[in-house]
Protein backbone atom coordinates (compact mmCIF):
# COMPACT_ATOMS: atom_id res chain seq x y z
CA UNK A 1 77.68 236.63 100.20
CA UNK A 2 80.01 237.03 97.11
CA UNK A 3 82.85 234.30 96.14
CA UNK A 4 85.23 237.83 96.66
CA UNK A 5 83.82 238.67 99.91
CA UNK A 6 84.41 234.61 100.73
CA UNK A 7 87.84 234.33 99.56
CA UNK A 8 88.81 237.73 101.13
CA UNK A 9 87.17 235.99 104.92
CA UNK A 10 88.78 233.44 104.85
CA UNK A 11 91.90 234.38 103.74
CA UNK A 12 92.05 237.40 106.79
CA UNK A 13 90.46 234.41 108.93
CA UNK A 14 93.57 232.69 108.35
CA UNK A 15 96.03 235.15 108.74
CA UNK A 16 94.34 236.41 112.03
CA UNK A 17 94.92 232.52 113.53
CA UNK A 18 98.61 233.26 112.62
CA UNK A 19 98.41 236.53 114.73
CA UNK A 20 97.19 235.04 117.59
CA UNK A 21 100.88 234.27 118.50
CA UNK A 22 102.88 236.49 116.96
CA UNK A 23 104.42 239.24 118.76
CA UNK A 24 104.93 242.47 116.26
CA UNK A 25 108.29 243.99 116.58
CA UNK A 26 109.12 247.63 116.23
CA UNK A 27 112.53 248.64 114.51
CA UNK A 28 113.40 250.94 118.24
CA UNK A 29 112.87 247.17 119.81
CA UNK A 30 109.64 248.17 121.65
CA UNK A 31 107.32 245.18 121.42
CA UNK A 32 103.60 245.43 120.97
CA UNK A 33 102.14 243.29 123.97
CA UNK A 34 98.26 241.85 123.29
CA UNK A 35 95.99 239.56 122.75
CA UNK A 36 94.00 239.18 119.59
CA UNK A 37 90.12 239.86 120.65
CA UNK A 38 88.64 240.13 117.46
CA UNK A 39 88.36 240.76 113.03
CA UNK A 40 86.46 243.48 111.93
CA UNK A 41 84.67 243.48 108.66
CA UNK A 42 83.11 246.44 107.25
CA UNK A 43 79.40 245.39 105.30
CA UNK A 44 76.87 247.36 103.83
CA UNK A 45 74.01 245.46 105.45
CA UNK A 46 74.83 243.82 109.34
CA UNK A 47 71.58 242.29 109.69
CA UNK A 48 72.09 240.68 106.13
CA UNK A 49 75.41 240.12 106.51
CA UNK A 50 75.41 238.47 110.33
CA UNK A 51 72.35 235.73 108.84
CA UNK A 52 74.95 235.25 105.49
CA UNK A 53 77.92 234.73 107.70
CA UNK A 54 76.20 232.43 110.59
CA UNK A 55 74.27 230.28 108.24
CA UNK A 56 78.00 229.83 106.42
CA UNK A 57 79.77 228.95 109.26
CA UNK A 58 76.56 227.17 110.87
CA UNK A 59 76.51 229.63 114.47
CA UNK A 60 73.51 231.51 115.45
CA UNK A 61 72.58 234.97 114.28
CA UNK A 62 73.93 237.17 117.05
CA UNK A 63 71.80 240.27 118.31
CA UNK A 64 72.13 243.68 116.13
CA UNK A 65 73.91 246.07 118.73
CA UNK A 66 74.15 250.47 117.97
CA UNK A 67 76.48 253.16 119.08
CA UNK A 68 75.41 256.84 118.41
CA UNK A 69 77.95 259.50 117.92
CA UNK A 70 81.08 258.08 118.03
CA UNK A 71 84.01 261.01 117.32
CA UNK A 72 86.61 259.70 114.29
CA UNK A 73 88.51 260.91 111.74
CA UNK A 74 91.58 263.14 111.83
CA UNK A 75 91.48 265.15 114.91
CA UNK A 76 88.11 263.08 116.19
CA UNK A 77 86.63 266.35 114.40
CA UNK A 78 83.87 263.86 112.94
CA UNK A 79 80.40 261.69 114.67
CA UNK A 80 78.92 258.71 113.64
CA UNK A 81 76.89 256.20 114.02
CA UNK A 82 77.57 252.01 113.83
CA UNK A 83 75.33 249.01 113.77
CA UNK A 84 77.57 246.06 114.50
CA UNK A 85 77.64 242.09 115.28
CA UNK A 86 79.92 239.52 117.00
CA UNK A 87 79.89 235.94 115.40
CA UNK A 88 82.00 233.48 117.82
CA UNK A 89 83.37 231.32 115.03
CA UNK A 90 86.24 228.43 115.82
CA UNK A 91 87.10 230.45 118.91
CA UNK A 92 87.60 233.66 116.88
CA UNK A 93 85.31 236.49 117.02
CA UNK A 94 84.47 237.98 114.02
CA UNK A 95 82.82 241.40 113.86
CA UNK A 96 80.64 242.85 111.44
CA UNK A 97 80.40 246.70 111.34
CA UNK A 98 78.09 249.04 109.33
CA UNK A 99 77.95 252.82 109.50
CA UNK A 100 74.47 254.16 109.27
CA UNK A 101 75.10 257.81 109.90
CA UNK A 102 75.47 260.20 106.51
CA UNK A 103 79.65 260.10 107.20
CA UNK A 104 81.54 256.41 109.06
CA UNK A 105 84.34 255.00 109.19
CA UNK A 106 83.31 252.22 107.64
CA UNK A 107 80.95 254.03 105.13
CA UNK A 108 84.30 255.63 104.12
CA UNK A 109 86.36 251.98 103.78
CA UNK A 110 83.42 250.37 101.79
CA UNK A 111 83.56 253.10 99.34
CA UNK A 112 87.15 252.96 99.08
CA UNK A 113 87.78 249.27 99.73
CA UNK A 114 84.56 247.84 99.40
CA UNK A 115 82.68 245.10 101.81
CA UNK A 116 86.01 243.51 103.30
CA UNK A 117 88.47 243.08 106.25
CA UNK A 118 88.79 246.45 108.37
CA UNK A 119 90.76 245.79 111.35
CA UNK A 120 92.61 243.56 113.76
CA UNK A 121 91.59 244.03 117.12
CA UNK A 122 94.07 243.60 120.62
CA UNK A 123 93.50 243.75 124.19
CA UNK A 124 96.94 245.26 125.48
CA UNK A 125 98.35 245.70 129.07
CA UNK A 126 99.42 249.12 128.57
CA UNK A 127 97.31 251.18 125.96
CA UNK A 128 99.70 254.62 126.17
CA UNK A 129 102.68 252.27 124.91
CA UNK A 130 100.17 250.44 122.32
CA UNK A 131 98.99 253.51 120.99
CA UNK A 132 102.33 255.40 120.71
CA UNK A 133 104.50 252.06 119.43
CA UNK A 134 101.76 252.07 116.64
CA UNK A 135 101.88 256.04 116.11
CA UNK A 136 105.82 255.95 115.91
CA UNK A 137 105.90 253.49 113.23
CA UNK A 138 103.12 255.61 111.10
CA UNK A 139 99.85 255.23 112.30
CA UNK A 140 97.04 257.88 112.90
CA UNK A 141 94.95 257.70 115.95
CA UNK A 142 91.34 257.46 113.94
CA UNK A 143 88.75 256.89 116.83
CA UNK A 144 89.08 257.22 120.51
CA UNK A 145 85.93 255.07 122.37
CA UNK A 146 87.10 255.88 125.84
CA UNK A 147 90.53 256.50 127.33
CA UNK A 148 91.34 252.90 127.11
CA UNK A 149 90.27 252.65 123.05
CA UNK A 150 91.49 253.32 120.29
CA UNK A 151 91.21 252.89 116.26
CA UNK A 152 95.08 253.27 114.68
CA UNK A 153 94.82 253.85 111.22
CA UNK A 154 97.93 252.54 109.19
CA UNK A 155 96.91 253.77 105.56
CA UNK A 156 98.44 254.24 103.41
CA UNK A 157 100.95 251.87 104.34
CA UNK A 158 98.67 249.41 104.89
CA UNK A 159 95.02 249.83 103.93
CA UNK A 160 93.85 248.60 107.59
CA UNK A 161 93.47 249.69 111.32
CA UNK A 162 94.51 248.13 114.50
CA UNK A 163 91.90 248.30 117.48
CA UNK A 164 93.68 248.44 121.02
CA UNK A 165 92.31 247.93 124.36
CA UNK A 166 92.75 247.69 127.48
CA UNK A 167 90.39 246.41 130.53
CA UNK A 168 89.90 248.58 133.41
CA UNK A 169 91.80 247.80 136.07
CA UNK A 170 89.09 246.53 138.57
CA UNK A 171 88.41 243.49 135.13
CA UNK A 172 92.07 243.49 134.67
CA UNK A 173 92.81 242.48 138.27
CA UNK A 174 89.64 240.26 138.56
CA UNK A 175 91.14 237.97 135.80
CA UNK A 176 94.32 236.84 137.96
C-alpha cells in the first residue's frame, strides 16, 4: 500500500469517527437522520488490497464477495459489476470496492481520483427524506440497489458519494 493511499486512510478514518455523531444540517432545517455503517474505498485490486489493509491493521482477510449488473450512472442507464470486502477495524467497517466490468463506478473514480476514499455510508430511518434532503442540496442519485438503496453523488461539490439505507421493516422492528 502507498504512503498516499496511507495518509489518505487514515485521514478519512478519522474524519469518519467524527461523523459518527454529527448530525448534518440542511439550510431548509431538514436534518439528515442515520447512522454511520461504513467507508468505502475504491482499489484497483480487492483481493490485494483486503491482505494490504488487514495485515496493516492486524484483522483477518475477509471473504471476496461479487455483485453482477448493478444499474448506475445518470439515469441508472449503465451495468456493472463489483468485487468488494468488509474489514471490521476499531469498530468501523471499512469497505473495499473494485469494479471489474469494462465501465464502474469505481473504475470511473480511480481514473479520476485514483485508489482513495469513495463514500460515507448511513443507515437512515426514512430513505425518501434521506434521498431527497441530499438531492435538494445538489446531489445526483448515482445507483439504486433496491428501493431502500441508494448511491448520492455530490460532485462536483464534493468529489464523494453518500450511501443511504434503510432496513426493511420486519429487521427494523426486530431491533427494538
Amino acid at each position: 500500500m502507498s504512503a498516499r493511499m496511507r495518509e489518505l486512510m487514515f485521514a478519512v478514518v478519522g474524519v469518519a469517527i467524527g461523523a459518527v455523531s454529527m448530525t448534518f444540517v440542511h439550510a431548509q432545517g431538514a436534518k439528515f437522520e442515520g447512522k454511520l455503517s461504513h467507508i468505502g474505498f475504491a482499489v484497483r485490486d480487492v483481493n490485494k488490497a483486503a491482505k494490504e489493509w488487514a495485515d496493516l491493521f492486524g484483522v483477518e482477510v475477509p471473504k471476496t464477495m461479487e455483485v453482477r449488473d448493478v444499474p448506475y450512472g445518470e439515469g441508472l442507464a449503465k451495468k456493472m459489476s463489483v468485487r468488494l470486502v468488509h474489514l471490521n477495524v476499531g469498530g468501523v467497517t471499512l469497505e473495499l470496492l473494485q469494479g471489474f466490468s469494462p465501465e464502474s463506478l469505481w473504475a470511473e473514480h480511480i481514473a479520476k481520483h485514483g485508489e482513495t476514499f469513495n463514500h460515507f455510508a448511513f443507515t437512515v430511518p426514512d430513505i425518501a427524506q434521506a434521498r431527497d434532503l441530499l438531492v435538494k442540496g445538489g446531489g445526483k442519485v448515482w445507483m439504486n440497489l433496491t428501493p431502500l438503496n441508494y448511491y448520492v453523488n455530490l460532485e462536483p461539490k464534493y468529489p464523494m458519494m453518500i450511501e443511504i439505507s434503510q432496513p426493511p421493516p420486519a429487521a427494523a422492528g426486530a431491533a427494538r
